[in-house]
C-alpha atoms as a PDB file:
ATOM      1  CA  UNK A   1       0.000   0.000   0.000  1.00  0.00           C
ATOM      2  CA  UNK A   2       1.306   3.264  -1.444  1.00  0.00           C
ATOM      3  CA  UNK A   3      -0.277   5.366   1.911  1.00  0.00           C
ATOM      4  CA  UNK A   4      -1.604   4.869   5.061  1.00  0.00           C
ATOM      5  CA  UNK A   5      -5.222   6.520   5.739  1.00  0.00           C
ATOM      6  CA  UNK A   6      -4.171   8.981   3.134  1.00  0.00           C
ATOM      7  CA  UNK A   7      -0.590  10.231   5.148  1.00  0.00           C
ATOM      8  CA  UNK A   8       2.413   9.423   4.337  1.00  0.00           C
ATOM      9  CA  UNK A   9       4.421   7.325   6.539  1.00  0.00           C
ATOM     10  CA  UNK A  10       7.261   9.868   7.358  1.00  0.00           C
ATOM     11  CA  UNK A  11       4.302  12.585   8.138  1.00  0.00           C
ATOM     12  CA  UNK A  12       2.625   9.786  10.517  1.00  0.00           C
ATOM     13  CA  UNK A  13       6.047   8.644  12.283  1.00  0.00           C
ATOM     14  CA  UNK A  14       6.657  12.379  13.225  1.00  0.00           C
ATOM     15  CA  UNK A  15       2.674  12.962  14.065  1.00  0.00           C
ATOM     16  CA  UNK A  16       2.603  10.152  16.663  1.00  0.00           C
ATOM     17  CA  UNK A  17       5.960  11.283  17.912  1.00  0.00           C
ATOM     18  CA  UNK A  18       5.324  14.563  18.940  1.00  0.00           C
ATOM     19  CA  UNK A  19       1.529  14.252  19.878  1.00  0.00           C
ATOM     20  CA  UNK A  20       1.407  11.237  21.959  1.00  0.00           C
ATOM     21  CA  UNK A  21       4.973  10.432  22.381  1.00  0.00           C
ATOM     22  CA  UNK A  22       4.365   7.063  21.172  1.00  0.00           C
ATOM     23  CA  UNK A  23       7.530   4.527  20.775  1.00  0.00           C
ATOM     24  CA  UNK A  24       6.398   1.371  17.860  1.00  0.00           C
ATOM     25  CA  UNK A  25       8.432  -1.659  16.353  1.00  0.00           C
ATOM     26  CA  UNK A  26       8.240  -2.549  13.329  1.00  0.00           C
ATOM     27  CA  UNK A  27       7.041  -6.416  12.785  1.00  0.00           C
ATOM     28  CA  UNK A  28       6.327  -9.249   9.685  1.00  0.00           C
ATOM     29  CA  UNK A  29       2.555  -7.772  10.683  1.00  0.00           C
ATOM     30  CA  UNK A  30       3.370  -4.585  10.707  1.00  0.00           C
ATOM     31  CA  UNK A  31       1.668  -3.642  14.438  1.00  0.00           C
ATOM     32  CA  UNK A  32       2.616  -0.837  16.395  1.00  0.00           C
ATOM     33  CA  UNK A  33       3.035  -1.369  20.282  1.00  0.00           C
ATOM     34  CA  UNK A  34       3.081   1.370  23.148  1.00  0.00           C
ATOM     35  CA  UNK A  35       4.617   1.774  26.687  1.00  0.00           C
ATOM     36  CA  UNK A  36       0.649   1.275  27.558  1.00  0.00           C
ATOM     37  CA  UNK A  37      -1.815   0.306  25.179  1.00  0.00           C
ATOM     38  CA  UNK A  38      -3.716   2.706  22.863  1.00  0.00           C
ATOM     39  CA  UNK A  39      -4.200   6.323  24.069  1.00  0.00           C
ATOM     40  CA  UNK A  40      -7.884   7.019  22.939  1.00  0.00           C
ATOM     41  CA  UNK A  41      -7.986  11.176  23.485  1.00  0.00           C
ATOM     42  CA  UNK A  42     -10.192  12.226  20.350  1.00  0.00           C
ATOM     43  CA  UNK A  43      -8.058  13.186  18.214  1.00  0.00           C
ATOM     44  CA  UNK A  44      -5.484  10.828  18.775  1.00  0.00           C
ATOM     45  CA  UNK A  45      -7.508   7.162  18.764  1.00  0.00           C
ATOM     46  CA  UNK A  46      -9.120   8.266  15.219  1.00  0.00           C
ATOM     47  CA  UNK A  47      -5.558   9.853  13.804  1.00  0.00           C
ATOM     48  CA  UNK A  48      -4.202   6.290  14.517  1.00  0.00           C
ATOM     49  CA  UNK A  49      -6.964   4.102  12.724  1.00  0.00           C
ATOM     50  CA  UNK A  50      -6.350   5.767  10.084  1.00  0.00           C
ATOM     51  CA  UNK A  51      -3.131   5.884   9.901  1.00  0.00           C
ATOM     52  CA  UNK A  52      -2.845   2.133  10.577  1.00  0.00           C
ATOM     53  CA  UNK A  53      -5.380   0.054   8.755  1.00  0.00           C
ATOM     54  CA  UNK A  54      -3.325  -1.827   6.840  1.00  0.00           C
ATOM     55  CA  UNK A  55      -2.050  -5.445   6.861  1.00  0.00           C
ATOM     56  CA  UNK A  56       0.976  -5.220   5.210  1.00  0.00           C
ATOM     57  CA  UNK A  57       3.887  -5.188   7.640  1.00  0.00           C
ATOM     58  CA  UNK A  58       5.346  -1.293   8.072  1.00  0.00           C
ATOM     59  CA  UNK A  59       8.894  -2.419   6.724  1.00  0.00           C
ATOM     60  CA  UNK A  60       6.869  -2.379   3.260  1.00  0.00           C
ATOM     61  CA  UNK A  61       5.770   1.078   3.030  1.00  0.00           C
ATOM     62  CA  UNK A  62       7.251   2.643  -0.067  1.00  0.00           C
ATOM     63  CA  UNK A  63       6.364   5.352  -2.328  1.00  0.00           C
ATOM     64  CA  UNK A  64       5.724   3.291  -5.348  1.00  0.00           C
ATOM     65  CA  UNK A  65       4.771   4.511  -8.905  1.00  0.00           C
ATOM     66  CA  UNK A  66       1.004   4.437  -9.272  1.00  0.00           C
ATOM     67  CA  UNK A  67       0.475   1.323 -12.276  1.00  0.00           C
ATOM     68  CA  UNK A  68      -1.539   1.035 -14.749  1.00  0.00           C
ATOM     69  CA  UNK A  69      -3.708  -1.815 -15.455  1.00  0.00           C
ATOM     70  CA  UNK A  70      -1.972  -3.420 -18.091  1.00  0.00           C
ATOM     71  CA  UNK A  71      -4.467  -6.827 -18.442  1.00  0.00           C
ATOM     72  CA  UNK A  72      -5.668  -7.419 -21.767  1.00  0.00           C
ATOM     73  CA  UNK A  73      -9.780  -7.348 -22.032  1.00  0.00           C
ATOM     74  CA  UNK A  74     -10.235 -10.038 -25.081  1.00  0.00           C
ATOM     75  CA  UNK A  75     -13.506  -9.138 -27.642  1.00  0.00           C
ATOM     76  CA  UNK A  76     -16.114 -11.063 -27.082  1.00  0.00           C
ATOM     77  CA  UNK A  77     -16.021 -12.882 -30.183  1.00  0.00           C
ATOM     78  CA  UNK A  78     -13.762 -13.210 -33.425  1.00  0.00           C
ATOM     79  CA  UNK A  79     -14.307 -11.721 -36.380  1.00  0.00           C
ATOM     80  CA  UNK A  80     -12.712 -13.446 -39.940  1.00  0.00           C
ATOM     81  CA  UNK A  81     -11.429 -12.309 -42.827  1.00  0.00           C
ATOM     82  CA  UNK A  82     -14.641 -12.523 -44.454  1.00  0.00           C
ATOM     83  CA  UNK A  83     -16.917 -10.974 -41.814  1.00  0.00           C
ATOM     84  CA  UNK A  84     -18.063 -14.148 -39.658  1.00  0.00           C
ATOM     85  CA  UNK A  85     -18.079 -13.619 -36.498  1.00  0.00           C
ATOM     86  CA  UNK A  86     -17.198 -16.923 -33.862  1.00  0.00           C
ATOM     87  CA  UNK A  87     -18.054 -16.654 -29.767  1.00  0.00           C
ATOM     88  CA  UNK A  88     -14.623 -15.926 -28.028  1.00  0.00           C
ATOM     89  CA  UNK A  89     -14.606 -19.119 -25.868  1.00  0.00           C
ATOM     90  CA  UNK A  90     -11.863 -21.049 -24.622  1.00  0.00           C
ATOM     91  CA  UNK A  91     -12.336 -25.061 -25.127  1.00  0.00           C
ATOM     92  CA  UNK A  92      -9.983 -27.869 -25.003  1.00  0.00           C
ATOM     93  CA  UNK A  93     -11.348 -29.227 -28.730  1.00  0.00           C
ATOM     94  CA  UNK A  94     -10.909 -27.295 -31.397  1.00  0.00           C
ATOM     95  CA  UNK A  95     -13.247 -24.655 -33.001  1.00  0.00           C
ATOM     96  CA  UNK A  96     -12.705 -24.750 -36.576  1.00  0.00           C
ATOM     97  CA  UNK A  97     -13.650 -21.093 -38.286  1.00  0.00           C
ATOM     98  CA  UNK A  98     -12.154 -21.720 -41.614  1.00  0.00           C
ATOM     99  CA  UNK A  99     -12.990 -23.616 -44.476  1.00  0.00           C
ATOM    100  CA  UNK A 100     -10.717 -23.346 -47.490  1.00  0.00           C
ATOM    101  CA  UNK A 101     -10.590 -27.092 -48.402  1.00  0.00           C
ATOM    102  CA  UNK A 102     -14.612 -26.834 -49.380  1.00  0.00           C
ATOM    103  CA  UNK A 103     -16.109 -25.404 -52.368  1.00  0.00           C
ATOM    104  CA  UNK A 104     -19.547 -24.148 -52.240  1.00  0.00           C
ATOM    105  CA  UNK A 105     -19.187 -21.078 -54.957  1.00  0.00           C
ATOM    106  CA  UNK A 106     -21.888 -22.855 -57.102  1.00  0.00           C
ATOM    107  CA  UNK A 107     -24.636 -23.040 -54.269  1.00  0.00           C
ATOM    108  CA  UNK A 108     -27.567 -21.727 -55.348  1.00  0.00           C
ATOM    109  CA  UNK A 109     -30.096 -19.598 -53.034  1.00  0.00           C
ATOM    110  CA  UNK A 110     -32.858 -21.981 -53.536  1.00  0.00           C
ATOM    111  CA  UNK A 111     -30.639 -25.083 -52.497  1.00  0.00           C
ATOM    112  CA  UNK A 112     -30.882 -27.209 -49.302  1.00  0.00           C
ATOM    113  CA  UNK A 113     -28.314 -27.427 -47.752  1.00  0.00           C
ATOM    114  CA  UNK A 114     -27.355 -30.138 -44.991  1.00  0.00           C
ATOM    115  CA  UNK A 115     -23.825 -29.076 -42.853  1.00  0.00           C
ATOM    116  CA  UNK A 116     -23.389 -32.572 -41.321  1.00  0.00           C
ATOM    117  CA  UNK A 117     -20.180 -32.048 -38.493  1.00  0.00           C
ATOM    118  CA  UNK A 118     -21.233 -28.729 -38.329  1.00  0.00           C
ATOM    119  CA  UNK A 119     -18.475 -27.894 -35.294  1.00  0.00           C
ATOM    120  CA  UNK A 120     -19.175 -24.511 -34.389  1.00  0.00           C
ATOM    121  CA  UNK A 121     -20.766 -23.162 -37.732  1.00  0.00           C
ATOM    122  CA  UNK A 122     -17.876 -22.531 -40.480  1.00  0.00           C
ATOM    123  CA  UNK A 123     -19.404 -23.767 -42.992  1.00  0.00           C
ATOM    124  CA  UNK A 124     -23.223 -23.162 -42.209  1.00  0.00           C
ATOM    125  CA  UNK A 125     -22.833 -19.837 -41.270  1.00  0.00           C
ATOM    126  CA  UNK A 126     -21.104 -19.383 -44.353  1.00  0.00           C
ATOM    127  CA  UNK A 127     -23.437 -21.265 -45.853  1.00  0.00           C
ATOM    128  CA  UNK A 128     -26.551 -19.529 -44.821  1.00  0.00           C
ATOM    129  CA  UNK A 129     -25.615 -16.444 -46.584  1.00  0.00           C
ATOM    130  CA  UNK A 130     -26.066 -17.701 -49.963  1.00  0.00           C
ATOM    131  CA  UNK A 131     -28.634 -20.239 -49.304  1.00  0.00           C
ATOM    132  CA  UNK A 132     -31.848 -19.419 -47.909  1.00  0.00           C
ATOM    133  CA  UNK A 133     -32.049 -23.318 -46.293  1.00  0.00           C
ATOM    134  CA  UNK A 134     -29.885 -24.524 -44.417  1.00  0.00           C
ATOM    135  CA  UNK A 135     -29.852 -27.867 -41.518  1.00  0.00           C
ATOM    136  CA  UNK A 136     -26.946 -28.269 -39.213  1.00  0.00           C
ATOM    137  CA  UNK A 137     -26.135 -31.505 -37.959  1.00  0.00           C
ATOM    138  CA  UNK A 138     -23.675 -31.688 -34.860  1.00  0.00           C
ATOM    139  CA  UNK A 139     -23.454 -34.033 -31.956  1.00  0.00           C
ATOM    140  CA  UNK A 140     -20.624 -32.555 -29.916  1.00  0.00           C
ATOM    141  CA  UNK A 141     -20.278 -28.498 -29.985  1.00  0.00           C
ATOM    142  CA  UNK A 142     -24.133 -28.230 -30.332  1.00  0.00           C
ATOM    143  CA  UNK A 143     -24.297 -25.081 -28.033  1.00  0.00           C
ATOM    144  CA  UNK A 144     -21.368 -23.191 -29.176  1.00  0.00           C
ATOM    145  CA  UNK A 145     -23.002 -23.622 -32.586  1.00  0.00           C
ATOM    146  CA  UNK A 146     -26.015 -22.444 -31.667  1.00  0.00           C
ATOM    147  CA  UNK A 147     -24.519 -19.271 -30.165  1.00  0.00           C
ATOM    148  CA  UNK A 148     -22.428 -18.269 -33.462  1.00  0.00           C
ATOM    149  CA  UNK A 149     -25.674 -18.601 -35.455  1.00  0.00           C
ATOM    150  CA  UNK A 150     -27.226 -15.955 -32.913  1.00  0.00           C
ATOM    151  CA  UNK A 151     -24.248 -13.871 -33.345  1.00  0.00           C
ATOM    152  CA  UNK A 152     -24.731 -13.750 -37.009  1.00  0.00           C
ATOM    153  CA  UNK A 153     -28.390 -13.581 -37.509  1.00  0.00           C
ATOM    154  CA  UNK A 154     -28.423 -17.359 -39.769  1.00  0.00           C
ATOM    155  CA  UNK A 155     -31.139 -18.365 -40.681  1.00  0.00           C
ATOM    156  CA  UNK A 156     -29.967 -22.272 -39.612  1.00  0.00           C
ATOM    157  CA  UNK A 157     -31.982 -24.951 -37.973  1.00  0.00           C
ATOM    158  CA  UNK A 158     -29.759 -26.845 -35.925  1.00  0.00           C
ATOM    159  CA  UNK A 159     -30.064 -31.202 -35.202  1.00  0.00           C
ATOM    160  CA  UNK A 160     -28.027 -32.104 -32.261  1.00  0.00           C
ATOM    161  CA  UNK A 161     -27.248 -35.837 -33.077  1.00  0.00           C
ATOM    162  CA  UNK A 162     -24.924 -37.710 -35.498  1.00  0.00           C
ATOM    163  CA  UNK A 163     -25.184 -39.232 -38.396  1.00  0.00           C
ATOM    164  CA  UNK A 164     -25.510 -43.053 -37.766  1.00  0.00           C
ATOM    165  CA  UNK A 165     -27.676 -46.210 -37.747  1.00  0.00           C
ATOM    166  CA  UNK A 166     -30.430 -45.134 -34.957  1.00  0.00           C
ATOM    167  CA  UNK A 167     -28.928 -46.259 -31.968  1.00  0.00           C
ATOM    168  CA  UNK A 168     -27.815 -43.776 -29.063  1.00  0.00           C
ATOM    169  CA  UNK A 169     -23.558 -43.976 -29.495  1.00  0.00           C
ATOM    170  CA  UNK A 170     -20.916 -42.181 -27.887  1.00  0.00           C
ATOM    171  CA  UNK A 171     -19.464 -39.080 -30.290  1.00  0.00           C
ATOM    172  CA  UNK A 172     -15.824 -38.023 -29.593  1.00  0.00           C
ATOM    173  CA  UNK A 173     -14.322 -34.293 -30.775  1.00  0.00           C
ATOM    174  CA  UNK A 174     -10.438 -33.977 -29.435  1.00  0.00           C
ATOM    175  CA  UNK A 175     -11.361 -34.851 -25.557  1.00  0.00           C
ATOM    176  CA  UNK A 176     -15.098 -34.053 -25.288  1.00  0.00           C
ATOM    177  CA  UNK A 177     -17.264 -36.807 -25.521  1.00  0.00           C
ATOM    178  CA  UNK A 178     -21.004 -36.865 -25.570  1.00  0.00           C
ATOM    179  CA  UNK A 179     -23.933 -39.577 -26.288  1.00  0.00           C
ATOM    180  CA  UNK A 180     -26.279 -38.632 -28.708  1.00  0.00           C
ATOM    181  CA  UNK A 181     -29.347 -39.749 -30.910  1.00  0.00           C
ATOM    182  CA  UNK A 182     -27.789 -41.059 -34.465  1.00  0.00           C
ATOM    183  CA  UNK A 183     -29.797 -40.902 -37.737  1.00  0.00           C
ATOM    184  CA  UNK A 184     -28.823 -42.071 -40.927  1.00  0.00           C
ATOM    185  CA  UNK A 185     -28.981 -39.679 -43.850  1.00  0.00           C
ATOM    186  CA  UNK A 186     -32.634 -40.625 -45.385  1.00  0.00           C
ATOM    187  CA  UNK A 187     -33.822 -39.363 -41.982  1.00  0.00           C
ATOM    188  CA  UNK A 188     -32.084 -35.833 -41.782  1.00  0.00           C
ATOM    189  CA  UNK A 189     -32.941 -35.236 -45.430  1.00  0.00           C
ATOM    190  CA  UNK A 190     -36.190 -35.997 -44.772  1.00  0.00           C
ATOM    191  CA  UNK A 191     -36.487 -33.561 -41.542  1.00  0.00           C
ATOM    192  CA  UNK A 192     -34.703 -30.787 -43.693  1.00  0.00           C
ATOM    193  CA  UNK A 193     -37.214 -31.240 -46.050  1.00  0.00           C
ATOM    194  CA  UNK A 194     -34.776 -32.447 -48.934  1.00  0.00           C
ATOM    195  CA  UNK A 195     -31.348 -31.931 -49.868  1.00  0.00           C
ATOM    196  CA  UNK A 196     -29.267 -30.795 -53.198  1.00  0.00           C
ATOM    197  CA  UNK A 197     -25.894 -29.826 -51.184  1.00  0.00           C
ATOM    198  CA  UNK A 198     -24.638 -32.384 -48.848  1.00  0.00           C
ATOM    199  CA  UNK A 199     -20.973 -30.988 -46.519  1.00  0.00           C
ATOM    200  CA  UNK A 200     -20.388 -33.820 -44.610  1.00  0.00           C
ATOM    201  CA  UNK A 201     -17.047 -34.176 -41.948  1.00  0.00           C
ATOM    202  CA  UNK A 202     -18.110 -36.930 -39.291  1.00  0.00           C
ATOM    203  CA  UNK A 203     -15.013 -38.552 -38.690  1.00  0.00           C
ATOM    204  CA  UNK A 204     -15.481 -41.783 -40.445  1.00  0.00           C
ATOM    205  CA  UNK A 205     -19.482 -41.668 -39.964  1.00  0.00           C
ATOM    206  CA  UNK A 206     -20.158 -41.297 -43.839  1.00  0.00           C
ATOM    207  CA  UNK A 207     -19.296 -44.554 -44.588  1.00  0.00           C
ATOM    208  CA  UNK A 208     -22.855 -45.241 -43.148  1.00  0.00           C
ATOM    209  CA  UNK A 209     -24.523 -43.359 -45.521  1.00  0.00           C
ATOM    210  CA  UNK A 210     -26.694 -45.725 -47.733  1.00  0.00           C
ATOM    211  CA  UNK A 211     -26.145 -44.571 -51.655  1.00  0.00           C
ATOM    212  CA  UNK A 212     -29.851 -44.442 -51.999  1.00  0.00           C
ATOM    213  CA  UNK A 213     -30.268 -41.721 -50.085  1.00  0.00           C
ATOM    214  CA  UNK A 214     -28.497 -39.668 -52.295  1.00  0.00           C
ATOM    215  CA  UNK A 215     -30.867 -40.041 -54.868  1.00  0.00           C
ATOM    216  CA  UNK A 216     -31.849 -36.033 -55.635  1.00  0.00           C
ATOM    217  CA  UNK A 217     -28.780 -34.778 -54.046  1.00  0.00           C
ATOM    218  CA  UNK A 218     -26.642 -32.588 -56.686  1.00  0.00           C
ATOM    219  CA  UNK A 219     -23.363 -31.175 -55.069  1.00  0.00           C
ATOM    220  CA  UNK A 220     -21.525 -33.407 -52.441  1.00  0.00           C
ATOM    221  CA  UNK A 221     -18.734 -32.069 -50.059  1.00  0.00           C
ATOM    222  CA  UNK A 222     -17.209 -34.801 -48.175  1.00  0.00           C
ATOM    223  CA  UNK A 223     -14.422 -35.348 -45.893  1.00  0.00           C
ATOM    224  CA  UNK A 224     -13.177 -39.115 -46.252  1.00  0.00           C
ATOM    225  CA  UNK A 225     -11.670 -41.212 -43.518  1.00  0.00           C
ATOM    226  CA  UNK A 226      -9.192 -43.727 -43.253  1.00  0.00           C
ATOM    227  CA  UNK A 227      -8.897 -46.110 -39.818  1.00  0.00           C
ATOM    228  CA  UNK A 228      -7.597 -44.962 -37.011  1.00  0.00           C
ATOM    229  CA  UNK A 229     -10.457 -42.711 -37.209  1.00  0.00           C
ATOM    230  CA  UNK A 230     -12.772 -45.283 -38.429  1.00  0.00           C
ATOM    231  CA  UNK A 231     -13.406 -48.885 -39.786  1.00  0.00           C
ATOM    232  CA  UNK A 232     -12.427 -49.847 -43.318  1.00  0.00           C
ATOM    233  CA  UNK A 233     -14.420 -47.836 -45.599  1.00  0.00           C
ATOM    234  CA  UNK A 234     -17.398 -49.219 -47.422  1.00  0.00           C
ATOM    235  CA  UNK A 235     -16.305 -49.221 -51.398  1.00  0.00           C
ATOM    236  CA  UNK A 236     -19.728 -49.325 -52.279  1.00  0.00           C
ATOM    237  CA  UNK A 237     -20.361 -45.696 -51.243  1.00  0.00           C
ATOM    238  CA  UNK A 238     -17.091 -44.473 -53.597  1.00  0.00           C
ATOM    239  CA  UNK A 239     -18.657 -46.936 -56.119  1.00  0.00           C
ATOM    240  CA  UNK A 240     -22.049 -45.405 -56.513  1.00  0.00           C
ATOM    241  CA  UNK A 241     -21.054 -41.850 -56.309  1.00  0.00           C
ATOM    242  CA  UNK A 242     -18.584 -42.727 -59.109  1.00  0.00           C
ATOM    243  CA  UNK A 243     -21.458 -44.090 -61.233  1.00  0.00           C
ATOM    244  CA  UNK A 244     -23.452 -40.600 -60.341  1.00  0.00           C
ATOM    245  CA  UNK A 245     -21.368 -38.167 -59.883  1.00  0.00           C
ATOM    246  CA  UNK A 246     -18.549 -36.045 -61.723  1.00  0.00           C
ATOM    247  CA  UNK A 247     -15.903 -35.946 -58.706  1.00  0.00           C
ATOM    248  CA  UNK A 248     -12.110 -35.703 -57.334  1.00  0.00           C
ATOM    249  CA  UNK A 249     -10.543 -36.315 -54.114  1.00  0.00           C
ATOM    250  CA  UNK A 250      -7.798 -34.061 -52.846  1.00  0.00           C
ATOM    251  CA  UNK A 251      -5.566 -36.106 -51.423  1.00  0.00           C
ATOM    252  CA  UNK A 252      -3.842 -35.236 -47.851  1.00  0.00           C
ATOM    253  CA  UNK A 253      -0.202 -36.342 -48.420  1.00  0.00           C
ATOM    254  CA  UNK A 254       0.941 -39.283 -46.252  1.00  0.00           C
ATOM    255  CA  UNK A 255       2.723 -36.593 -43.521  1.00  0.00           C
ATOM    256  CA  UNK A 256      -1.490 -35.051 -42.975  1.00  0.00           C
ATOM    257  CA  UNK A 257      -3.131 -36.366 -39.802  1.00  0.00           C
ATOM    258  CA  UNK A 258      -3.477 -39.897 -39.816  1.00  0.00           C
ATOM    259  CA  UNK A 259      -6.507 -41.305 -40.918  1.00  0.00           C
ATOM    260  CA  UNK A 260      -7.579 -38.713 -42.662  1.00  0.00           C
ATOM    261  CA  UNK A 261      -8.026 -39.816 -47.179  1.00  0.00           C
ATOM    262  CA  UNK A 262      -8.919 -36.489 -48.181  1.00  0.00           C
ATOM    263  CA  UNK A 263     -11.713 -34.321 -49.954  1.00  0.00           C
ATOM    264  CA  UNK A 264     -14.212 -35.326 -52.061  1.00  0.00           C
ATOM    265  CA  UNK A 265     -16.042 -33.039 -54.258  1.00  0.00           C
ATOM    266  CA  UNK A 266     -18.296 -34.254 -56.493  1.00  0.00           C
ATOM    267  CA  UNK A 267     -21.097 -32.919 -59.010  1.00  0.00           C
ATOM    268  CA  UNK A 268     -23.937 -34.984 -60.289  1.00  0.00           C
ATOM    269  CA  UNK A 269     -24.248 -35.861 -63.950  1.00  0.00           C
ATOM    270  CA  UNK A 270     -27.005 -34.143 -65.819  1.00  0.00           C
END
């Protein structure tokens, strides 16, 4: 503490000198002890308590420099290159706000659009500003999702669950796990009404996706997975989308994360 009761300590040593002739030692507590106690004339006993409130011991009174609070107030939320703004909130997974391995520059504003992985909105949010439909599907970051599509006024309806085969199963992102209600595809496309623009990044969950149900579905984005991440993957989805579908993979090269194929992007023939 910089002053005592608003004296200085070299005014206050002098004060209690002359006016009470008061004798103190200096301890770790920084108390002050008298030939006989506390002399409580009234202008004395209220002099001292104010000159003494203070529990730092008296050996530590020094004029100091007043500081300045130098702390660092982070924003609220993010804002990206291209004016999307992300929730400023600190998780042990990771938020992903950037999507430069997906191409969605021929959506169309009449398309529907299904985000499944959603994360914490990159590519619905995104999404949402060209298309005037759009269905998130996320099973992990569900509430952090919600709260970036707040922030930017989307016009997204949101299903918390996976992609899957029905059964309740245990979803994994980095080290948050969560149980959640799994549908496979035929059921979200039929809750979002239809679909002609599929993003899909579930970690090894679209090898569950039954061909069929991409009957009527004209762009895919896909993120493809190798094991670890998942079991072998089921040739007969690459097959029929190969019969369908104009497409390419970008392959990650064999230094990328493990288990991890690449991108698919394919366009169905006409």
């Amino acid at each position: 503490m910089q002053r005592a009761g608003g004296i200085r300590r070299t005014y206050c040593d002098e004060y209690l000198r002359k006016n009470f002739g008061w004798r103190y030692q200096n301890t770790t507590r920084g108390c002050l002890s008298g030939h006989k106690g506390i002399r409580t004339n009234d202008r004395g006993f209220i002099d001292i308590v104010l000159c003494f409130s203070v529990s730092t011991p008296i050996d530590s009174w020094k004029e100091k420099p007043m500081q300045k609070d130098n702390r660092i107030h982070e924003p609220s939320y993010l804002t990206t290159k291209d004016h999307i703004k992300f929730r400023n909130v600190p998780t042990t997974w990771r938020q992903i706000t950037e999507i430069p391995e997906y191409r969605f520059d021929d959506m169309r504003p009449d398309d529907i659009v299904i985000d499944i992985g959603a994360n914490v909105g990159a590519f619905a949010i995104r999404a949402a500003q060209i298309s005037r439909h759009v269905v998130a599907v996320e099973p992990v970051t569900c509430d952090l999702l919600q709260e970036n599509i707040r922030l930017n006024k989307a016009n997204v309806h949101v299903i918390c669950g996976a992609l899957g085969d029905c059964r309740p199963t245990e979803v994994r992102w980095d080290d948050r796990a969560v149980t959640v209600p799994t549908f496979p595809l035929k059921r979200i496309v039929a809750m979002a009404g239809g679909c002609d623009f599929i993003k899909c990044d579930c970690e090894g969950a679209e090898w569950h996706i039954d061909p069929a149900d991409l009957a009527g579905v004209r762009r895919i984005e896909m993120e493809l997975h190798l094991p670890p991440i998942c079991d072998q993957p089921d040739m007969a989805l690459l097959e029929a989308i190969s019969r369908h579908y104009e497409f390419s993979i970008d392959r990650v090269p064999c230094h990328g994360p493990l288990g991890l194929m690449g991108y698919l992007h394919a366009y169905r023939r006409v």
